[in-house]
N, C-alpha and C. Protein backbone atom coordinates (compact mmCIF):
# COMPACT_ATOMS: atom_id res chain seq x y z
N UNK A 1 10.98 47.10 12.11
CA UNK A 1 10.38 48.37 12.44
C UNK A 1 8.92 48.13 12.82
N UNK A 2 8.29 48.80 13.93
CA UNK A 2 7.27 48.35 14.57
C UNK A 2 6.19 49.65 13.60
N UNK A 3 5.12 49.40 13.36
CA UNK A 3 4.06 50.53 12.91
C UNK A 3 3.13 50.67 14.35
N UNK A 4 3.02 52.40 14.08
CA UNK A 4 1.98 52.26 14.96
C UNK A 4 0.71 51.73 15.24
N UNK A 5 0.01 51.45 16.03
CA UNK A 5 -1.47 50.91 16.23
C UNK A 5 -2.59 51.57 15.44
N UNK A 6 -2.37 53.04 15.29
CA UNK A 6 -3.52 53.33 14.20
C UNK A 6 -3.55 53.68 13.03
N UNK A 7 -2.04 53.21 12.54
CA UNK A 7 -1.22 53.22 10.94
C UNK A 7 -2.13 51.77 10.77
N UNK A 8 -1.84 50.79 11.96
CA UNK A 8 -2.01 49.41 11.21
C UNK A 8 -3.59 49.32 11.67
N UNK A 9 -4.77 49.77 12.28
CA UNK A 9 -5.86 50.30 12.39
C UNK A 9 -6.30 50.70 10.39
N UNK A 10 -5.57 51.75 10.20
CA UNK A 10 -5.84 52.69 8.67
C UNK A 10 -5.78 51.55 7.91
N UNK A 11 -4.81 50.48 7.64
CA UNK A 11 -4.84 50.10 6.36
C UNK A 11 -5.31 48.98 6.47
N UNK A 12 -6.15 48.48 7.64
CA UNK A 12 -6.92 47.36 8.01
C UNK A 12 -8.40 47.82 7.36
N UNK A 13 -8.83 48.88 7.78
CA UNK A 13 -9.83 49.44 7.61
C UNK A 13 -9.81 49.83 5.93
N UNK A 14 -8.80 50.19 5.31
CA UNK A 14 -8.54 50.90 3.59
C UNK A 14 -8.88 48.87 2.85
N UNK A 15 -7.96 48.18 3.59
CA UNK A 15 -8.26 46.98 2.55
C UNK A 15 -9.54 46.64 3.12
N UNK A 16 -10.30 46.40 3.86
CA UNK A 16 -11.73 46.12 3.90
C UNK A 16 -12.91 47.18 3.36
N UNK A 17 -12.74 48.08 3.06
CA UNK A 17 -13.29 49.04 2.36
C UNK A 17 -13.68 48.83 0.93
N UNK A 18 -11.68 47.80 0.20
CA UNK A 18 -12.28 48.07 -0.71
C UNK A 18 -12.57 46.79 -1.59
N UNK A 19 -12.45 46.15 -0.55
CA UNK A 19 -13.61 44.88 -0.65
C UNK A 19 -15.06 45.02 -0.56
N UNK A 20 -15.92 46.31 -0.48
CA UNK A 20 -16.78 46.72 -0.74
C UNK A 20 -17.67 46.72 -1.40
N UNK A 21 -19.20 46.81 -1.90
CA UNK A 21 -19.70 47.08 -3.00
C UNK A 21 -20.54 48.32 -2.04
N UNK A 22 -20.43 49.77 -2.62
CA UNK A 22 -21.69 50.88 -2.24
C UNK A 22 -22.80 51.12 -3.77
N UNK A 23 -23.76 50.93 -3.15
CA UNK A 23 -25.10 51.07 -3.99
C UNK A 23 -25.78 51.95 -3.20
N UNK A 24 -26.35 52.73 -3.85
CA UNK A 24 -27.68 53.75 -3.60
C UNK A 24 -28.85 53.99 -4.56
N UNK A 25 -29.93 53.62 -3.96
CA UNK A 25 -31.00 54.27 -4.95
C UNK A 25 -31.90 55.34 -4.06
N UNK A 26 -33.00 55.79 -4.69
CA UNK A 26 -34.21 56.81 -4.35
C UNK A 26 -35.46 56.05 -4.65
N UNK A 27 -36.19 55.32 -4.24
CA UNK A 27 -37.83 55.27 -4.48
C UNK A 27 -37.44 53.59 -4.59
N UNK A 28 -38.45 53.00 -5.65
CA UNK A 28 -38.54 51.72 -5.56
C UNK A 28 -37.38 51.45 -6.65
N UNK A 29 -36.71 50.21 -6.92
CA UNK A 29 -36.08 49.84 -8.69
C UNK A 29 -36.98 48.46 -8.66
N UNK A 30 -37.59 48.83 -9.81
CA UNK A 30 -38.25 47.46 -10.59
C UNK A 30 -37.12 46.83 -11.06
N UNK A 31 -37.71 45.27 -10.05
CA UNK A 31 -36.60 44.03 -10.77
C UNK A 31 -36.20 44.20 -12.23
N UNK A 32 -37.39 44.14 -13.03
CA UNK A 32 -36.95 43.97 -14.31
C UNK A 32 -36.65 45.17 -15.42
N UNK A 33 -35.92 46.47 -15.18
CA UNK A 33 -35.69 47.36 -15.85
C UNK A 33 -34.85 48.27 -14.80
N UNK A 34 -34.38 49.02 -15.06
CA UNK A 34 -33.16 50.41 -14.54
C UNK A 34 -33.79 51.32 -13.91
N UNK A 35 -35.37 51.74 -14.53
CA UNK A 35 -36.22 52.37 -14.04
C UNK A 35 -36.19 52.65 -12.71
N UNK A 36 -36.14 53.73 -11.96
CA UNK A 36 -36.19 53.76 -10.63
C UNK A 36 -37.26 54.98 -10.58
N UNK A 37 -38.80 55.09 -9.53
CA UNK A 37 -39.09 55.65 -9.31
C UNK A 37 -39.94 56.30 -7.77
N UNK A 38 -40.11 57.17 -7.30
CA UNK A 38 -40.80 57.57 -5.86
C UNK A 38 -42.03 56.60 -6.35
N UNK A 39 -42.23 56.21 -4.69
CA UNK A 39 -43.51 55.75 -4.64
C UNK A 39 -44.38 56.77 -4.75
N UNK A 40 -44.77 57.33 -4.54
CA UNK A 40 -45.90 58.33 -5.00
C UNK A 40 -46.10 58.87 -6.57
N UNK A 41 -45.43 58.81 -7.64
CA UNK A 41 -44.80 59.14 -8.72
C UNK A 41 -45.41 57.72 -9.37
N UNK A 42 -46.08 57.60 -10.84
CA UNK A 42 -45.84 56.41 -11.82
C UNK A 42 -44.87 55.83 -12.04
N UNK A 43 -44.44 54.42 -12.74
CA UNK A 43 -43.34 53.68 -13.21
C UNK A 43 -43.34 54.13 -14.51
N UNK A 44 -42.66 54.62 -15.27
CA UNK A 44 -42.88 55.03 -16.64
C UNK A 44 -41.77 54.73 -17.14
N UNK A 45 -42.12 53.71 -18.20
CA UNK A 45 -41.13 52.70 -19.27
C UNK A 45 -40.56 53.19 -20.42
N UNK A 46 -39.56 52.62 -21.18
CA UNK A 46 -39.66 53.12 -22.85
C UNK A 46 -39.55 54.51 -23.11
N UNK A 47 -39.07 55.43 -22.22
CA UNK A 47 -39.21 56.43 -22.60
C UNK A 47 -40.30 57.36 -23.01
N UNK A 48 -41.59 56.67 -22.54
CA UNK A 48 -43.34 57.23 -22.46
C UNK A 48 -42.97 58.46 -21.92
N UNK A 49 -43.19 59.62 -22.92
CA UNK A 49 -43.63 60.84 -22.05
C UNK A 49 -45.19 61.31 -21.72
N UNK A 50 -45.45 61.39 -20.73
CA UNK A 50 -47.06 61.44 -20.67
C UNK A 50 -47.47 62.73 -19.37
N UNK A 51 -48.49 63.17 -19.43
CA UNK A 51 -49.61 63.97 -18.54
C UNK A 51 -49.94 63.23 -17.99
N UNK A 52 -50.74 63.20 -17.02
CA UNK A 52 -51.78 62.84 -16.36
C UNK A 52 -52.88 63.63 -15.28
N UNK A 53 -54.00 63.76 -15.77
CA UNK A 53 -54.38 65.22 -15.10
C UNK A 53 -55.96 64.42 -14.37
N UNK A 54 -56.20 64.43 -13.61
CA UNK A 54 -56.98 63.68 -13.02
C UNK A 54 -57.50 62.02 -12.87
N UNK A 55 -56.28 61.83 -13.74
CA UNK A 55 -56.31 59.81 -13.29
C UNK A 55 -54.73 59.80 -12.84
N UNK A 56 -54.71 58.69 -11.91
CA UNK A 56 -53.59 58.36 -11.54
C UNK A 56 -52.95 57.48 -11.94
N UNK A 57 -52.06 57.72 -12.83
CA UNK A 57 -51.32 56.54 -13.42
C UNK A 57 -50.46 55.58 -12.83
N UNK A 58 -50.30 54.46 -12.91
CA UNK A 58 -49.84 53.83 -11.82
C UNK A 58 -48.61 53.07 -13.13
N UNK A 59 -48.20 53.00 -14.12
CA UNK A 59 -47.18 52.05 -14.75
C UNK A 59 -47.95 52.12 -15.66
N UNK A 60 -46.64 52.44 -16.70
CA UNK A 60 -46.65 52.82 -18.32
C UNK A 60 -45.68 51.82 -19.22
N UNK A 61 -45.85 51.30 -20.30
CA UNK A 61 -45.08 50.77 -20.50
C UNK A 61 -45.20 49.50 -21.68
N UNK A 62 -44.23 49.74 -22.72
CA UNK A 62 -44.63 49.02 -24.29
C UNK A 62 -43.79 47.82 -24.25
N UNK A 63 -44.77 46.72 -25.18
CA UNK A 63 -44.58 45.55 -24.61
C UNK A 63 -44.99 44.80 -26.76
N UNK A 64 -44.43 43.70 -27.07
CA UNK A 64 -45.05 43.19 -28.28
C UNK A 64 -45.90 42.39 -28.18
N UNK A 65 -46.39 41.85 -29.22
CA UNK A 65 -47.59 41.29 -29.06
C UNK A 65 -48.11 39.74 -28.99
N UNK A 66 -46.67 39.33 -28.91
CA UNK A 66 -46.31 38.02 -28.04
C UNK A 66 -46.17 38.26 -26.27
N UNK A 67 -46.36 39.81 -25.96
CA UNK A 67 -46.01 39.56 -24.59
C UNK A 67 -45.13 39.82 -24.23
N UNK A 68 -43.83 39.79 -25.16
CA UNK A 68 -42.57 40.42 -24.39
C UNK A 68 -42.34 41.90 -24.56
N UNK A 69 -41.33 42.23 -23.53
CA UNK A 69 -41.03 43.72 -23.00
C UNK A 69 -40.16 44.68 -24.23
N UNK A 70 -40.71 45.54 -25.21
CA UNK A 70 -39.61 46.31 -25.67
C UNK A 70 -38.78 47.22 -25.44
N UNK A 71 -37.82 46.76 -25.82
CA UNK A 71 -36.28 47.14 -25.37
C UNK A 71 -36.53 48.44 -24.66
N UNK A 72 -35.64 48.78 -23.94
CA UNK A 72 -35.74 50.08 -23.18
C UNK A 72 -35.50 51.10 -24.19
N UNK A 73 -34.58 50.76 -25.46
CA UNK A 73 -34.22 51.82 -26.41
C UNK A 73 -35.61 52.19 -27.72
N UNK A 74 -36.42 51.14 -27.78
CA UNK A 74 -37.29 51.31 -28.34
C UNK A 74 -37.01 50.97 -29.64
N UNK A 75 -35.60 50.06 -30.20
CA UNK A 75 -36.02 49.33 -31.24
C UNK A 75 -36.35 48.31 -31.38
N UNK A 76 -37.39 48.73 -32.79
CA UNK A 76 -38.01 47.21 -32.68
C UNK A 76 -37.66 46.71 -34.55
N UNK A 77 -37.91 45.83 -34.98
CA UNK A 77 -37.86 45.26 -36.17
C UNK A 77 -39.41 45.41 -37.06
N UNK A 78 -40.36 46.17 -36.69
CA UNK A 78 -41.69 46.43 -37.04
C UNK A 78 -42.08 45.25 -37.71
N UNK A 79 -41.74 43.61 -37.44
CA UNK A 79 -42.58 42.78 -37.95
C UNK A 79 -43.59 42.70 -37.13
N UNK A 80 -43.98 43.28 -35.78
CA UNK A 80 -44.93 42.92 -34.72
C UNK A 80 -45.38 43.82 -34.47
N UNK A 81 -46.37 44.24 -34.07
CA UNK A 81 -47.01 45.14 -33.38
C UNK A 81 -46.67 45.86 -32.20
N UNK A 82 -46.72 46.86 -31.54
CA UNK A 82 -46.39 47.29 -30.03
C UNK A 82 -47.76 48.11 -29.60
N UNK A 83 -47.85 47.35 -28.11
CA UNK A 83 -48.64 47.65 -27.39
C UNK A 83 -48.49 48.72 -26.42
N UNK A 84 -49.02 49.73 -26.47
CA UNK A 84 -48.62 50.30 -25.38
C UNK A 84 -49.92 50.16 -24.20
N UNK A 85 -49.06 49.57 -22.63
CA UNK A 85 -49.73 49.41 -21.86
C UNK A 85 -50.20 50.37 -20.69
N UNK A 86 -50.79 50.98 -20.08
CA UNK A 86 -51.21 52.08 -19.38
C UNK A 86 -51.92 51.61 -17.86
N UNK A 87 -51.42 51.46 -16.77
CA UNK A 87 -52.28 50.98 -15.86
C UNK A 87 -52.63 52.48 -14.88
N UNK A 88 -53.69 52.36 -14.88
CA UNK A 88 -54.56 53.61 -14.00
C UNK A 88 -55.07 52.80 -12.68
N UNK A 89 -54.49 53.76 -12.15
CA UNK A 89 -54.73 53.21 -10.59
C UNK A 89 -56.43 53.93 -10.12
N UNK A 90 -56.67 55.10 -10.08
CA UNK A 90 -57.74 55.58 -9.79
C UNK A 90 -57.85 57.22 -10.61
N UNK A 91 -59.55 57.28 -10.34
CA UNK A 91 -59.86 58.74 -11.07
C UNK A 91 -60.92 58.74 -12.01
N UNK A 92 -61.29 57.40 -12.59
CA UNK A 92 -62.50 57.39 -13.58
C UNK A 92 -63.42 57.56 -12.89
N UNK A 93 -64.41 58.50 -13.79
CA UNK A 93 -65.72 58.51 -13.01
C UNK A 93 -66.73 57.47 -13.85
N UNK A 94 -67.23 57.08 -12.40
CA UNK A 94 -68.22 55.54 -13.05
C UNK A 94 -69.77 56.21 -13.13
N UNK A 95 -70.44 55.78 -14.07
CA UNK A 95 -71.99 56.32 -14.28
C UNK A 95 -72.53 54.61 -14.64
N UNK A 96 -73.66 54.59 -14.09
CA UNK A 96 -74.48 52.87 -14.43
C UNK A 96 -73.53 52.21 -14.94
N UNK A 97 -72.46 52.11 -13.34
CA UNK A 97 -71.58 50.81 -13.41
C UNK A 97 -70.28 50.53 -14.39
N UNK A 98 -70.20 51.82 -15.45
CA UNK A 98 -69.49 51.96 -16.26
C UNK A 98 -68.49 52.91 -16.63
N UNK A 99 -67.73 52.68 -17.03
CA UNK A 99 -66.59 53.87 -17.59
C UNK A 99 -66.69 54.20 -18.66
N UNK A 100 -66.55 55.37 -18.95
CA UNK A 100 -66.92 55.60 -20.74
C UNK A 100 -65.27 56.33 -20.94
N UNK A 101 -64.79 55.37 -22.03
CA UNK A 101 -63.05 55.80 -22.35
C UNK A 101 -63.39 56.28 -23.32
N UNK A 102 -62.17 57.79 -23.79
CA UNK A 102 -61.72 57.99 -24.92
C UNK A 102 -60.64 57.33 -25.16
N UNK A 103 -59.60 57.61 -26.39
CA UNK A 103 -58.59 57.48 -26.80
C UNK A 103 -58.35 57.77 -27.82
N UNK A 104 -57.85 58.83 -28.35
CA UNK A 104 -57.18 58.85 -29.67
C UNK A 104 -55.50 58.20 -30.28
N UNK A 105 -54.56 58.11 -31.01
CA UNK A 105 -53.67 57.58 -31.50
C UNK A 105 -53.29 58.45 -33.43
N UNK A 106 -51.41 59.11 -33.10
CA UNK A 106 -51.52 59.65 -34.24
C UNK A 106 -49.89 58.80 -34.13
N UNK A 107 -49.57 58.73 -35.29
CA UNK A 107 -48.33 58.12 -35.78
C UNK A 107 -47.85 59.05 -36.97
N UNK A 108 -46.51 59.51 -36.48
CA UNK A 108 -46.20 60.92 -37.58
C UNK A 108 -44.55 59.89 -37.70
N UNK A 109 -44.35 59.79 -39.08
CA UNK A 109 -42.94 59.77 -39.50
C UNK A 109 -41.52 61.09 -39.06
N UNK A 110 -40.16 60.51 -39.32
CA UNK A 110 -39.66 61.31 -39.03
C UNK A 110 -39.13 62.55 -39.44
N UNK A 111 -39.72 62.58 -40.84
CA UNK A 111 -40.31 63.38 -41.77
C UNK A 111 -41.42 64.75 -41.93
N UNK A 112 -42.43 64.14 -40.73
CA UNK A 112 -43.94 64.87 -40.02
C UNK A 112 -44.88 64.18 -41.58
N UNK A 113 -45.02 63.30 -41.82
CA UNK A 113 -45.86 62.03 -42.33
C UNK A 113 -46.73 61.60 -41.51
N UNK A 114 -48.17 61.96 -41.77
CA UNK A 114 -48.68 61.63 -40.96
C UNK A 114 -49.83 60.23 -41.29
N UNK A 115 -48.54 59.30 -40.64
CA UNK A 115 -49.62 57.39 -41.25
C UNK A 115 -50.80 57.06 -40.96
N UNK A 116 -51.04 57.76 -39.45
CA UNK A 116 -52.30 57.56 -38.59
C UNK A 116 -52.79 58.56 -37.76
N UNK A 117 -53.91 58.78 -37.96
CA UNK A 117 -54.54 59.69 -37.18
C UNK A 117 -56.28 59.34 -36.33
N UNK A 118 -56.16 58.82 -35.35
CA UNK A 118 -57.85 58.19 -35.44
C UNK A 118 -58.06 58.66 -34.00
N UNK A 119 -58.64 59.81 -34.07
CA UNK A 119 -59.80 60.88 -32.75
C UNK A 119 -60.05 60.02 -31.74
N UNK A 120 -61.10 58.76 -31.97
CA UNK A 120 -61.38 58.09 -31.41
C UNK A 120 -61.53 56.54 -31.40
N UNK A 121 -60.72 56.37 -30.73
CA UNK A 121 -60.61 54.95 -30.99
C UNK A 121 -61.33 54.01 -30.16
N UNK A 122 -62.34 54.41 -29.25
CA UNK A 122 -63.26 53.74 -28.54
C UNK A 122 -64.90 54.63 -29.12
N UNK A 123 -64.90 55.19 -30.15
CA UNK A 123 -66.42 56.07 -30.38
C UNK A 123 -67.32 54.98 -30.58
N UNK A 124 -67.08 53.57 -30.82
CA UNK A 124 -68.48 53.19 -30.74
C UNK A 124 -68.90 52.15 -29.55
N UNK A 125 -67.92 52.36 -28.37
CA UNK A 125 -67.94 51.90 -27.08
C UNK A 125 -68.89 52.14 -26.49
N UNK A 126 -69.48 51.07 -25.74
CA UNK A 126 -70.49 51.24 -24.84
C UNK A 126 -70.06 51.39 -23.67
N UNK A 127 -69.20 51.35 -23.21
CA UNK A 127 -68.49 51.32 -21.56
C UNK A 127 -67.74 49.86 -21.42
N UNK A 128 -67.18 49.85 -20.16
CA UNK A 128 -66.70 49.09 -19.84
C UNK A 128 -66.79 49.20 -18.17
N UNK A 129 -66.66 48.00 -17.61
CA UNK A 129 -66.41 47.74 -16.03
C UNK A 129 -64.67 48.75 -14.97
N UNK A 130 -65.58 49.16 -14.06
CA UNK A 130 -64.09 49.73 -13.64
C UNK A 130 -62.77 49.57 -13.60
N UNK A 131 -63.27 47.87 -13.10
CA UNK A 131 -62.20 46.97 -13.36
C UNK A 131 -61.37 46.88 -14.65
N UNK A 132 -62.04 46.63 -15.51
CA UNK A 132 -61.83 46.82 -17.05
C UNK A 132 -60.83 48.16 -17.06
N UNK A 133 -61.46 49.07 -16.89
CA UNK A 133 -60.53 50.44 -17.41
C UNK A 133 -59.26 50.79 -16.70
N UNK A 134 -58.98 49.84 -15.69
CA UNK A 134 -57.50 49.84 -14.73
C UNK A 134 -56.72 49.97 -15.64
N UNK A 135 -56.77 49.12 -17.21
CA UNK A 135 -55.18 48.98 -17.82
C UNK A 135 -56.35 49.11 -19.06
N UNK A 136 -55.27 50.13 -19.95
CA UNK A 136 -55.80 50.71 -20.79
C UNK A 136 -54.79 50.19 -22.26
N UNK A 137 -54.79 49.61 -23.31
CA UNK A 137 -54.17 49.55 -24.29
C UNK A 137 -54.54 49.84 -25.49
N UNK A 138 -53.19 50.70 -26.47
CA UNK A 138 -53.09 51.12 -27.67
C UNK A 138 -52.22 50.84 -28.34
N UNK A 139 -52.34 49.88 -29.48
CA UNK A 139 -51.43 49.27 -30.39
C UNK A 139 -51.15 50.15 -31.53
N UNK A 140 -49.20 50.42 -31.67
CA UNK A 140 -49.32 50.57 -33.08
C UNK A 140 -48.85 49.77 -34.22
N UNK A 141 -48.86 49.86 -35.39
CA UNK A 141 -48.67 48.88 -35.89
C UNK A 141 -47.85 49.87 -37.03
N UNK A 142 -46.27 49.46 -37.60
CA UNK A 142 -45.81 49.84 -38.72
C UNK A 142 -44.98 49.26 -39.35
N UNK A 143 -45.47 48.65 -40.94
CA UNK A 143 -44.30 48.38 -41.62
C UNK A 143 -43.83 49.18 -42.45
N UNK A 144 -42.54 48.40 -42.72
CA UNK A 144 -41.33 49.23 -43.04
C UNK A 144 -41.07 48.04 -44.56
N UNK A 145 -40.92 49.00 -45.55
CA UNK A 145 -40.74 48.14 -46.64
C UNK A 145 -39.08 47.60 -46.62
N UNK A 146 -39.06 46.27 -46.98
CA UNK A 146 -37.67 45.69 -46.88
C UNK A 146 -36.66 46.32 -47.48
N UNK A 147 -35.80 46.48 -46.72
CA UNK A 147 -33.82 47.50 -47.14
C UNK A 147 -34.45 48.96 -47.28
N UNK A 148 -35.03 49.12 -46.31
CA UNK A 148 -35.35 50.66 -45.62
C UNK A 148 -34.45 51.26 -45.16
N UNK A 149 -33.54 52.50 -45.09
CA UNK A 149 -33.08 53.06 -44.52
C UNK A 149 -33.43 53.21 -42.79
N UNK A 150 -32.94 53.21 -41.91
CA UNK A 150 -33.18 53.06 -40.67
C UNK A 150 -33.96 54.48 -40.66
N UNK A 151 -35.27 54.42 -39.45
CA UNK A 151 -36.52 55.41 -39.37
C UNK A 151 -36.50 55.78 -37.86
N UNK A 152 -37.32 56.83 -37.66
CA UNK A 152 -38.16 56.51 -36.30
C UNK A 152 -39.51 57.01 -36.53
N UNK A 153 -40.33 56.84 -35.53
CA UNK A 153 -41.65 57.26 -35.61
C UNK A 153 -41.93 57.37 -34.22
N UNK A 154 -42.61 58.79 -34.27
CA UNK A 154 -43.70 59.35 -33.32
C UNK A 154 -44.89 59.07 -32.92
N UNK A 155 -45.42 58.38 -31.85
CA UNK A 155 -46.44 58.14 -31.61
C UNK A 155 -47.00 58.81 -30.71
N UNK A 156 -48.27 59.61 -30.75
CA UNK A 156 -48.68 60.50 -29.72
C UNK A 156 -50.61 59.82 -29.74
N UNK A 157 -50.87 60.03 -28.48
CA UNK A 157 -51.78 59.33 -27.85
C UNK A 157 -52.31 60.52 -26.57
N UNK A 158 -53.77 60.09 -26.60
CA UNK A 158 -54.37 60.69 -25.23
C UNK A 158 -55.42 59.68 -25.16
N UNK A 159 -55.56 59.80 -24.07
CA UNK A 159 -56.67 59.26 -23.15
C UNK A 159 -57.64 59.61 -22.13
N UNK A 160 -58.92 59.87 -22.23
CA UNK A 160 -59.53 60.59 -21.41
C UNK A 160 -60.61 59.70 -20.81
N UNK A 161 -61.54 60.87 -20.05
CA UNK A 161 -62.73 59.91 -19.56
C UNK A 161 -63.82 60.77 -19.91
N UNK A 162 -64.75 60.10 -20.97
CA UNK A 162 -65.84 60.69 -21.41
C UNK A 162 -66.79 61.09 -20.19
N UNK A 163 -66.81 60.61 -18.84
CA UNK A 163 -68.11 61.03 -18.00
C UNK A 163 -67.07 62.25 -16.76
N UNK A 164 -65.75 62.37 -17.28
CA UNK A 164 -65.33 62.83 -16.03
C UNK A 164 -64.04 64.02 -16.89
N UNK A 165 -63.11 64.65 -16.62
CA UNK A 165 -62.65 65.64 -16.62
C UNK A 165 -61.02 64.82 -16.56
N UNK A 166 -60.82 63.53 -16.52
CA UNK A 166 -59.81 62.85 -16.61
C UNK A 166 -58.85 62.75 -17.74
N UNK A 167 -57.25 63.14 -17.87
CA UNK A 167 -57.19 63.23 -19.23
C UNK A 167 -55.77 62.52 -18.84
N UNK A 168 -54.87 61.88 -20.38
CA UNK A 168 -54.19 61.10 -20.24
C UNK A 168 -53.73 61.23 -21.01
N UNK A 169 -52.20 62.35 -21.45
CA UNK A 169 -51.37 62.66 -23.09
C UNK A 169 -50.22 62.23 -23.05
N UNK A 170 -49.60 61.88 -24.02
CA UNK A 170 -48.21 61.60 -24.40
C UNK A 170 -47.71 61.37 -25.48
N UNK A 171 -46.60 60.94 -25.31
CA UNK A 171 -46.01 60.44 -26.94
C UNK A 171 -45.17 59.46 -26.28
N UNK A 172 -44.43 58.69 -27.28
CA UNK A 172 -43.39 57.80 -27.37
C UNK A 172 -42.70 57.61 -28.53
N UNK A 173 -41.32 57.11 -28.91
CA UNK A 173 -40.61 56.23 -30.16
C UNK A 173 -40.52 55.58 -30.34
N UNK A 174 -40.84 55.12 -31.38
CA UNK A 174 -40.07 53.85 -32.10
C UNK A 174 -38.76 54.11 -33.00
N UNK A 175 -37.52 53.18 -32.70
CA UNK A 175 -36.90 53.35 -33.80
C UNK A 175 -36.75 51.91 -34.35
N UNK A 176 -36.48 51.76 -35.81
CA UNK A 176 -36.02 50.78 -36.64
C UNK A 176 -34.62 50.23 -36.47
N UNK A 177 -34.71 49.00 -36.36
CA UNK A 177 -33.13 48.64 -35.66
C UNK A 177 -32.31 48.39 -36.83
């Protein structure tokens, strides 16, 4: 029995199809995370929820204090510290060559325990170089007494610019693995 020419056309075309792979994204995907975002838009890691109201944030994103990347889920084993990293692309206003940063940092249990609370964590700063204030970091630090019930913790943070109208809020989690 002979098939027609565009029966055997169809299933030429159905088995090469599905030898296929279709992928689609929107904006850029950073090699190293799932993250996908518009170029015009920040990279924002870890689940950082943040403002940004007159600096432009350019990539957010918590890291330990050896340097490596924490998990996208945000547990960590609290023997180390976590950094949270902040890169500002533009928006500080510079006065004699300098940037004058705020930053505060509060750490609330999941409870509303509140471990840390510190207004300012640059108040006895003299400035820093523009360059300098591109990437901005705030460490928290929490232990967890051994055979703890599994936790999380709230970390909420702002960042501003003492000579300018620049402000920089958020929070993030940690959970205990």
């Amino acid at each position: 029995m002979k098939l027609p020419a565009s029966i055997l056309l169809f299933l030429s075309c159905v088995f090469l199809l599905s030898s296929c792979e279709f992928n689609c994204s929107v904006g850029q995907k950073d090699k190293n995370s799932s993250a996908v975002s518009r170029e015009d838009e920040p990279r924002i890691y870890n689940n950082i929820n943040l403002k940004a109201t007159g600096l432009k944030v350019e990539k957010a994103y918590l890291i330990f204090e050896n340097g490596d990347g924490v998990p996208e889920n945000n547990a960590v084993d609290f023997t180390s510290p976590v950094k949270m990293i902040v890169k500002i692309d533009t928006g500080w206003v510079v006065k004699n060559d300098k940037v004058m940063i705020g930053a505060s940092e509060k750490i609330i249990s999941e409870d509303g325990t509140v471990l840390l609370d510190k207004p300012d964590l640059f108040a006895d700063d003299s400035g820093v170089s523009p360059q300098d204030a591109k990437a901005i970091s705030i460490w928290a630090q929490i232990r967890l007494r051994e055979g703890s019930p599994p936790a999380s913790f709230t970390i909420s943070f702002r960042i501003w610019d003492k000579n300018g109208k620049g402000t920089i809020e958020g929070n993030y989690k940690l959970y205990s693995k």
